[in-house]
N, C-alpha and C. Protein backbone atom coordinates (compact mmCIF):
# COMPACT_ATOMS: atom_id res chain seq x y z
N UNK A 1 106.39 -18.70 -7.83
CA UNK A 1 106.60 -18.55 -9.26
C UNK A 1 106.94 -17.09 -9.53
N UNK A 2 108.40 -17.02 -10.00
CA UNK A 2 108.25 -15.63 -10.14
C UNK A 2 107.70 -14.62 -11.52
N UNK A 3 107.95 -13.62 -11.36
CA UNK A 3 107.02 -12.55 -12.34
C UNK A 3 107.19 -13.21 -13.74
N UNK A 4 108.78 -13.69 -13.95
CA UNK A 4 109.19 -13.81 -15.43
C UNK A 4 108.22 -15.06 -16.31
N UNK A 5 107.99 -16.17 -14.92
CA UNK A 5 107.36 -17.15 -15.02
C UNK A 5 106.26 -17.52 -16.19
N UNK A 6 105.37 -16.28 -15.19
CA UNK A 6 103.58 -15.79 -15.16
C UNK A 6 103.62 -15.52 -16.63
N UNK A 7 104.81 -14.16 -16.91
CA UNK A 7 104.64 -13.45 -17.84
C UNK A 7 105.17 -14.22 -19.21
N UNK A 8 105.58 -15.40 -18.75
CA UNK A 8 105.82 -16.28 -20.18
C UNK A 8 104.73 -17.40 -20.44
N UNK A 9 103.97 -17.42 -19.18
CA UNK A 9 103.20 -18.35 -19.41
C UNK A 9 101.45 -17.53 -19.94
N UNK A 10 101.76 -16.47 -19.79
CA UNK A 10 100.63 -15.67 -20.26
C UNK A 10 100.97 -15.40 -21.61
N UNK A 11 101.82 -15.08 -22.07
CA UNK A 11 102.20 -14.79 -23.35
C UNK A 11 102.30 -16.32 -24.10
N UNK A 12 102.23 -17.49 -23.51
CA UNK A 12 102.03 -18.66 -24.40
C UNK A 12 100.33 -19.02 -24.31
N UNK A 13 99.63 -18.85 -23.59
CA UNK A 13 98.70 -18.91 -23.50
C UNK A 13 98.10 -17.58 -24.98
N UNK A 14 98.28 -16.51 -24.98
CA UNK A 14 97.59 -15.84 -25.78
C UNK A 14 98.25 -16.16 -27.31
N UNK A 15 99.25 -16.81 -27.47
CA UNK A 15 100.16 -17.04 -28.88
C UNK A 15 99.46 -18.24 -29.38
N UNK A 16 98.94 -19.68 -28.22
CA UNK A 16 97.84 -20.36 -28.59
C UNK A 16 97.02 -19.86 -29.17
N UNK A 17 96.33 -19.00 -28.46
CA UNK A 17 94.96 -18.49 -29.21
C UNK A 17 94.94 -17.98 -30.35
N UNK A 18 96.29 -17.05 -30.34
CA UNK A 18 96.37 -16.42 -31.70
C UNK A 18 96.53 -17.87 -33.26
N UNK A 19 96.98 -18.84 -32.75
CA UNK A 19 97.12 -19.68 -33.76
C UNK A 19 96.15 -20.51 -33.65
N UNK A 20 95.18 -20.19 -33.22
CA UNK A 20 93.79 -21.37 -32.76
C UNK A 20 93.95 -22.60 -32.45
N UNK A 21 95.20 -23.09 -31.23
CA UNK A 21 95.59 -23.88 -31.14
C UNK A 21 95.07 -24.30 -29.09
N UNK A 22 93.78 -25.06 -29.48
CA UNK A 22 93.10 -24.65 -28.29
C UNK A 22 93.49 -25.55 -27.04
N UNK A 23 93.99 -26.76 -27.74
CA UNK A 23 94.56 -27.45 -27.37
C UNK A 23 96.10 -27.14 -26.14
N UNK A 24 96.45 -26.69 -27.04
CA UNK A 24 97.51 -25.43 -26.06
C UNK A 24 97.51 -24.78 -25.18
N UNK A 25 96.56 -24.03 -25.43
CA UNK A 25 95.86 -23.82 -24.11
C UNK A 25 95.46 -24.15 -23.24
N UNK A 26 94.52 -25.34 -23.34
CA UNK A 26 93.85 -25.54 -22.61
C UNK A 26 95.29 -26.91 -21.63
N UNK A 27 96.35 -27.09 -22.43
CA UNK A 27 97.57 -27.41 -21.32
C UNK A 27 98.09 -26.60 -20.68
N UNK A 28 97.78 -25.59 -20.55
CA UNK A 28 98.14 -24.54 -19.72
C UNK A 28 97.59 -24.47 -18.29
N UNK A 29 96.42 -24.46 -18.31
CA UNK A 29 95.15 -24.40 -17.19
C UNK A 29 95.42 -25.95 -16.13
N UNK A 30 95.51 -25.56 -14.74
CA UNK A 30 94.93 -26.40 -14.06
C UNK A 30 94.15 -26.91 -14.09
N UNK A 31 93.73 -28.30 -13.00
CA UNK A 31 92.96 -29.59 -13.36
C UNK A 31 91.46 -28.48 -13.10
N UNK A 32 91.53 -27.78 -11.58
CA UNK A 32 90.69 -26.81 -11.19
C UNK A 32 90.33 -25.83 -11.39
N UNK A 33 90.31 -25.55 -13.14
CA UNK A 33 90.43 -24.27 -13.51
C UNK A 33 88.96 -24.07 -13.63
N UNK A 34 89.10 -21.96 -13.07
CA UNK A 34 87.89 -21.93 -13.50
C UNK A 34 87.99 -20.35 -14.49
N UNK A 35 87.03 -20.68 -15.60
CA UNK A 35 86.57 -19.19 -16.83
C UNK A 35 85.62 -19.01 -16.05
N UNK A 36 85.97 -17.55 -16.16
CA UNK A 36 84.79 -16.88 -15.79
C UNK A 36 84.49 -15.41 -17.08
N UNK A 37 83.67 -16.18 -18.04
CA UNK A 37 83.10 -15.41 -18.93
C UNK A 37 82.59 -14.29 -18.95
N UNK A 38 82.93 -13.68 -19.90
CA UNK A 38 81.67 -12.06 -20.01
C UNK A 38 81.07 -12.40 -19.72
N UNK A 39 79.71 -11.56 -19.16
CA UNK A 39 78.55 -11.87 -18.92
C UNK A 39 78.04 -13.18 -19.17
N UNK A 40 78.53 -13.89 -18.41
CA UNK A 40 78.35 -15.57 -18.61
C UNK A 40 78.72 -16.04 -17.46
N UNK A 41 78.43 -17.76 -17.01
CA UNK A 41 78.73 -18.25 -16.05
C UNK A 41 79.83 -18.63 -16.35
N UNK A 42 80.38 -18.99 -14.68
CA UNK A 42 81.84 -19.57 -14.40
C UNK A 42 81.64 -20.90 -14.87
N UNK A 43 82.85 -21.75 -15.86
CA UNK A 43 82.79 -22.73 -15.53
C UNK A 43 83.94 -23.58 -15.47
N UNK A 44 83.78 -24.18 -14.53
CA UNK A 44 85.08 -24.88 -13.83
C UNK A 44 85.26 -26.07 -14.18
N UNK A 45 86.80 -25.94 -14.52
CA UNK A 45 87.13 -27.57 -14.73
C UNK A 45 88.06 -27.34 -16.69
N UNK A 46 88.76 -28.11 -16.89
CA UNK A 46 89.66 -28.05 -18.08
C UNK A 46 88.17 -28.59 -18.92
N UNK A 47 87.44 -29.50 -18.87
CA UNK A 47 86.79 -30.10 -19.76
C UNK A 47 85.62 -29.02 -20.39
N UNK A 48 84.89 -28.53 -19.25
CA UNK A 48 84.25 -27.15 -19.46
C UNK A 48 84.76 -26.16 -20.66
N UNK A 49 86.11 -26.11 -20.12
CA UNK A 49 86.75 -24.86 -21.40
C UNK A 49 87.06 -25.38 -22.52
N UNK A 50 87.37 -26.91 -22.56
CA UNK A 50 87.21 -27.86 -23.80
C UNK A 50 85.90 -26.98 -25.00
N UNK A 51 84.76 -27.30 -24.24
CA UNK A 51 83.98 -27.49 -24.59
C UNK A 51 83.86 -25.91 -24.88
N UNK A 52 83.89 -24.94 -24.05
CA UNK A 52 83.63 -23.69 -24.41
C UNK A 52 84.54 -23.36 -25.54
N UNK A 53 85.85 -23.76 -25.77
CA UNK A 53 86.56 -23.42 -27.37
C UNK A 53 86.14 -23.86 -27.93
N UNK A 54 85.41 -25.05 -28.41
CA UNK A 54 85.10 -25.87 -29.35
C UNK A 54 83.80 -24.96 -29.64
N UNK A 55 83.21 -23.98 -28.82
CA UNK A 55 81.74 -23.93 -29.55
C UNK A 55 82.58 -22.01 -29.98
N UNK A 56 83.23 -21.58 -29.32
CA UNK A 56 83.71 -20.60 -30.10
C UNK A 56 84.33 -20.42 -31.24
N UNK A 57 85.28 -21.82 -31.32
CA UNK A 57 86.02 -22.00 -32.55
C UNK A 57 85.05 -21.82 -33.63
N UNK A 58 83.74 -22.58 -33.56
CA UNK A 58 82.73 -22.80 -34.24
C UNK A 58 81.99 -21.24 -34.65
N UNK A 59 81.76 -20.62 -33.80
CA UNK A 59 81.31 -19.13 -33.89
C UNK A 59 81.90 -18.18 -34.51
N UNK A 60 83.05 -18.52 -33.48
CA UNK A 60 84.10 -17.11 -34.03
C UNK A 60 85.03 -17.29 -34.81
N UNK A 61 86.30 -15.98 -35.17
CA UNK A 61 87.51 -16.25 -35.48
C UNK A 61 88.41 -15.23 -35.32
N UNK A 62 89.15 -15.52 -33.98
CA UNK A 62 89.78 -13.86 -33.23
C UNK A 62 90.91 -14.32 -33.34
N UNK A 63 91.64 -13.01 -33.44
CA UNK A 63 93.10 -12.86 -33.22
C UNK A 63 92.99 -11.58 -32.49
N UNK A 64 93.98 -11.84 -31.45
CA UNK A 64 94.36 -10.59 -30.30
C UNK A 64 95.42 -9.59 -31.28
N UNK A 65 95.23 -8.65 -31.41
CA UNK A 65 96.95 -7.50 -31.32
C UNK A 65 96.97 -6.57 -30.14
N UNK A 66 97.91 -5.76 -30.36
CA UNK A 66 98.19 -5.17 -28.90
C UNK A 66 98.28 -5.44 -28.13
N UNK A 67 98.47 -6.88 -27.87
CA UNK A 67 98.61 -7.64 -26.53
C UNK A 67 99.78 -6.90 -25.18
N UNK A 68 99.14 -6.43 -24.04
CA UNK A 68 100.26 -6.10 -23.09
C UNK A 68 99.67 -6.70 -21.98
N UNK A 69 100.59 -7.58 -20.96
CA UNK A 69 100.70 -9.00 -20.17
C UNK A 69 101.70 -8.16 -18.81
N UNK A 70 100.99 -7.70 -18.12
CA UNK A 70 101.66 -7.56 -16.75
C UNK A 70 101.51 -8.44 -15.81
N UNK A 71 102.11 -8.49 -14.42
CA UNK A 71 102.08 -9.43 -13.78
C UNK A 71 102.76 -9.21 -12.33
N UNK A 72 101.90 -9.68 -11.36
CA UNK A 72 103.00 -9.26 -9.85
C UNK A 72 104.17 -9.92 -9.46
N UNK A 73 105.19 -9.23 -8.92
CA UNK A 73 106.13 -9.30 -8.52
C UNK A 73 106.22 -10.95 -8.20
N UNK A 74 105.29 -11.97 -7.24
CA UNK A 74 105.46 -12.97 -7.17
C UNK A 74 104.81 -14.22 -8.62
N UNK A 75 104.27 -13.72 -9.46
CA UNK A 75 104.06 -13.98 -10.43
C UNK A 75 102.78 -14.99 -10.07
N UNK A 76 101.79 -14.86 -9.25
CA UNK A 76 101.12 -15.70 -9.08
C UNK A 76 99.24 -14.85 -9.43
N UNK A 77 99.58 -13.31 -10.07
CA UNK A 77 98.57 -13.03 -10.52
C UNK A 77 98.85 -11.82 -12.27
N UNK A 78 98.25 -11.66 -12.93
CA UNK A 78 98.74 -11.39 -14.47
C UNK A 78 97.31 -10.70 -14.99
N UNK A 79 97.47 -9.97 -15.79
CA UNK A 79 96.77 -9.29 -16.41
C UNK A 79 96.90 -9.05 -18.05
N UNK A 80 96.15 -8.89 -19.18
CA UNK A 80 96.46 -8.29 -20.01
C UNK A 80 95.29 -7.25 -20.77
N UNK A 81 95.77 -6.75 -21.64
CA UNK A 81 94.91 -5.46 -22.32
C UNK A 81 95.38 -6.21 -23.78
N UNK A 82 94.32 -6.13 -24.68
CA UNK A 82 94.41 -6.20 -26.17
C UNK A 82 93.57 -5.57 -26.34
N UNK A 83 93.17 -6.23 -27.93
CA UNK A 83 92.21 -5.85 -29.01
C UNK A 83 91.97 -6.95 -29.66
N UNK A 84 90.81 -7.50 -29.61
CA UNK A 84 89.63 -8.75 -30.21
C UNK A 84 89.38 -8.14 -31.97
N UNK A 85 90.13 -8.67 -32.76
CA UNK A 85 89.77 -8.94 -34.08
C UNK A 85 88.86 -9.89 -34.62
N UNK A 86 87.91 -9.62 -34.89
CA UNK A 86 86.81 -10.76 -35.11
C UNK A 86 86.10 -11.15 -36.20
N UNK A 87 85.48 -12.34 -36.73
CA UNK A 87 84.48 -12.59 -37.32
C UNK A 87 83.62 -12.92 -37.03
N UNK A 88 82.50 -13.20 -36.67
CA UNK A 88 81.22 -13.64 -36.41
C UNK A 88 80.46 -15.06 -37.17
N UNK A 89 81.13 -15.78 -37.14
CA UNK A 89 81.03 -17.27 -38.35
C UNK A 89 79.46 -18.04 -38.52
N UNK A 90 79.15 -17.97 -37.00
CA UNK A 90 78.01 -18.94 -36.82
C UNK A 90 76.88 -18.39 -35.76
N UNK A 91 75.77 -18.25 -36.06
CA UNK A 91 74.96 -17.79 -34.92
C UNK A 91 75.38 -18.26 -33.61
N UNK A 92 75.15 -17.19 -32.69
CA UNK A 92 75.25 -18.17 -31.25
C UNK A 92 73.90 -17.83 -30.15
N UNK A 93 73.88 -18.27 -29.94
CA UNK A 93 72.21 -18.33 -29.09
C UNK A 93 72.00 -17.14 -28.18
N UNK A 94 70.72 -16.72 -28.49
CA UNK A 94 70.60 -14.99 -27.84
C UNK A 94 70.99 -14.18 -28.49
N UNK A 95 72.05 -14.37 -29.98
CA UNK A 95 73.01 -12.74 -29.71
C UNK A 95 72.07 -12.88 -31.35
N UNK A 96 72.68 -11.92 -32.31
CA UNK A 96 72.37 -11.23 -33.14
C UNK A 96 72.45 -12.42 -34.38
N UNK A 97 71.78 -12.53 -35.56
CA UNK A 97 72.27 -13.53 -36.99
C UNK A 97 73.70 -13.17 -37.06
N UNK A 98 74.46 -14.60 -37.20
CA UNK A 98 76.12 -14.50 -37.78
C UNK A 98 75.48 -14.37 -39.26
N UNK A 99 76.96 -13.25 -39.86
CA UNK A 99 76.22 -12.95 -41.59
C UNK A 99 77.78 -12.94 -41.89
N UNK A 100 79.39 -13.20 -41.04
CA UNK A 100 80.62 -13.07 -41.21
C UNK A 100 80.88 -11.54 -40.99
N UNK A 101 80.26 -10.96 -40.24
CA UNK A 101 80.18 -9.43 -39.68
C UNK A 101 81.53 -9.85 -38.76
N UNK A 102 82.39 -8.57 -39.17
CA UNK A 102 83.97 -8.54 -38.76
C UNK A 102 83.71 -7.63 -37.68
N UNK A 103 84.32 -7.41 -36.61
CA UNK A 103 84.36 -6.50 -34.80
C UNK A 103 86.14 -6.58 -34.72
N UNK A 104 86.29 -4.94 -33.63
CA UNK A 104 87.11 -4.92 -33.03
C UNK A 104 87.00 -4.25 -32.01
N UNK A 105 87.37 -5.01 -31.02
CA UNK A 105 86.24 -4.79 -29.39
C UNK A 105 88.04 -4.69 -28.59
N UNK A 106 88.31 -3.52 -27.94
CA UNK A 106 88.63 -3.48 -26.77
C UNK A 106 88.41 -4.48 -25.77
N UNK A 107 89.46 -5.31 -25.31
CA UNK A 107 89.20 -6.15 -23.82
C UNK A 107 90.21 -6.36 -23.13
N UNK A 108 90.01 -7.09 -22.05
CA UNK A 108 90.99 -7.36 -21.00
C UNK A 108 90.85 -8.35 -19.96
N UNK A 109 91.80 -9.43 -19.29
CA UNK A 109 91.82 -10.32 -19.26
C UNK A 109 92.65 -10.40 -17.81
N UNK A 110 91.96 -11.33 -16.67
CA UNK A 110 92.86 -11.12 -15.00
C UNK A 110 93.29 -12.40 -14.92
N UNK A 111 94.16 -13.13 -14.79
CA UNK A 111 94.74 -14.49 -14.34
C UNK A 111 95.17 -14.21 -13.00
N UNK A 112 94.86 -15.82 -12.55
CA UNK A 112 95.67 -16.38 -11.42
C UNK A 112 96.35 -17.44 -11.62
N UNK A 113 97.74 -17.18 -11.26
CA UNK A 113 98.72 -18.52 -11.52
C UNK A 113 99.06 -19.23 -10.49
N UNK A 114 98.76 -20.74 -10.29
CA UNK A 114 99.49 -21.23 -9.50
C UNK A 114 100.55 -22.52 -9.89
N UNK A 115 101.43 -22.66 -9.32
CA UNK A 115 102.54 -23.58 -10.07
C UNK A 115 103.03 -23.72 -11.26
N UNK A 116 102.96 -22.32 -11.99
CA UNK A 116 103.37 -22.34 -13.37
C UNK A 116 102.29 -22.07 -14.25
N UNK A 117 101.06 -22.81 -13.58
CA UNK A 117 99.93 -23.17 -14.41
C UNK A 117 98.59 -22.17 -14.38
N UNK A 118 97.64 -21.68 -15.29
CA UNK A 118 96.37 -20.87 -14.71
C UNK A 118 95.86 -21.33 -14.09
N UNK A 119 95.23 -20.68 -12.87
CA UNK A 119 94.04 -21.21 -12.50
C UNK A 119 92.52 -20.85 -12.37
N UNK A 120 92.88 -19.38 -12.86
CA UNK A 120 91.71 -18.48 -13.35
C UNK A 120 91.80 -17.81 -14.30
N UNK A 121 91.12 -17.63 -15.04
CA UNK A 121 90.73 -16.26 -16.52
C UNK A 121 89.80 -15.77 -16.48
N UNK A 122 89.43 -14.55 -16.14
CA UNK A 122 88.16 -13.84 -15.88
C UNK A 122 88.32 -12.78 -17.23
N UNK A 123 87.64 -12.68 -18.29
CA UNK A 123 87.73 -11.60 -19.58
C UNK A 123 86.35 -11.02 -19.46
N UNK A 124 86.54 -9.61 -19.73
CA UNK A 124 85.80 -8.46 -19.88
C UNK A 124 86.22 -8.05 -21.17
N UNK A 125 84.54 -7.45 -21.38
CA UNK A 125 84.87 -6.94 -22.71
C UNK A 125 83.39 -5.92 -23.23
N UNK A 126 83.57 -5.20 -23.92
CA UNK A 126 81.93 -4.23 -24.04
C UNK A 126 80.99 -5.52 -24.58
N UNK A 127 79.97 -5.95 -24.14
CA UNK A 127 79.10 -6.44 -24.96
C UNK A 127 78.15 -5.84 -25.93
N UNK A 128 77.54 -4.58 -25.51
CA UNK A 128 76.79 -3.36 -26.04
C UNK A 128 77.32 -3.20 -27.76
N UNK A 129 78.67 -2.89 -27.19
CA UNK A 129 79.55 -2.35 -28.20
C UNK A 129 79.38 -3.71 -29.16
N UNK A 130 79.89 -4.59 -28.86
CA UNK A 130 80.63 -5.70 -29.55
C UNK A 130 78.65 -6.15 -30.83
N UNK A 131 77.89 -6.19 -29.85
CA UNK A 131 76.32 -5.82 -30.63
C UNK A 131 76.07 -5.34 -31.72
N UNK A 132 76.48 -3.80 -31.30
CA UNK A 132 76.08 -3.07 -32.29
C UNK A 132 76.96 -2.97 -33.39
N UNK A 133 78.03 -3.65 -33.23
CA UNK A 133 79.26 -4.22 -34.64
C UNK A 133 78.42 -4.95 -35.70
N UNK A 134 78.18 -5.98 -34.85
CA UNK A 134 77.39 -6.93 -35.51
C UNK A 134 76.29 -7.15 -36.30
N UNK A 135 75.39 -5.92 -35.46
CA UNK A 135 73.99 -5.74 -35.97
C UNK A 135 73.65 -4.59 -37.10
C-alpha cells in the first residue's frame, strides 16, 4: 500500500471523527483491530471500538484541528499530531464530575495499515494536563 494510500485513509478516518460519524470509522479498521488507549487497555476487535465510541460519544464531544498525518514510504505505518477540542458531557468512571468543562489537550496518534485498512491506533495524550482542565 503505498504512502498516498495510508495518508488518505488516515485523513478519512480523522474527517469521521471530526463529523462524529463513528460508524465511518469504525469501516475503516480491520476485522483484527486493535485500540490501544491512553492509559487504558488494548482492546481488540471492531466490536470493542463499537462499543468504546458509543461510551465516548456519550462523554465527550471532540473535534481535532491541526491535524498533520505522515506516513512511510510503503504506507503500511502513519502517524498524526493534532489538538483535542473538547467538552466533557457526562461523568466517566474514575475521572473528575462532567459539569460541560471545555479542554484543549495536545495529542498524537501511531497507525498500522494493512491492505488499505487500520489495524492499529495507539493515542497518547497528557492525562495530568487534560485533569486539571477539567477540575
Amino acid at each position: 500500500m503505498p504512502r498516498a494510500v495510508a495518508l488518505a485513509t488516515i485523513s478519512s478516518y480523522f474527517d469521521a471523527f471530526n463529523r462524529g460519524d463513528t460508524t465511518a470509522m469504525e469501516a475503516l479498521v480491520t476485522e483484527d483491530f486493535e485500540h490501544h488507549v491512553n492509559e487504558g487497555k488494548i482492546r481488540r476487535g471492531v466490536e470493542k471500538f463499537r462499543e468504546f465510541n458509543a461510551h465516548m460519544t456519550h462523554c465527550y464531544r471532540e473535534t481535532l484541528t491541526d491535524v498533520v498525518v505522515m506516513a512511510n514510504d510503503a504506507g503500511t505505518r502513519a502517524a498524526a499530531e493534532f489538538v483535542v477540542n473538547g467538552a466533557y458531557l457526562a461523568t466517566d468512571e474514575g475521572l473528575p464530575e462532567a459539569k460541560g468543562q471545555t479542554y484543549v489537550l495536545p495529542a498524537g496518534t501511531f497507525f498500522t495499515l494493512r491492505d488499505g485498512r487500520i489495524s492499529r491506533v495507539t493515542t497518547y495524550y497528557n492525562l495530568a494536563d487534560w485533569i486539571r482542565q477539567v477540575s
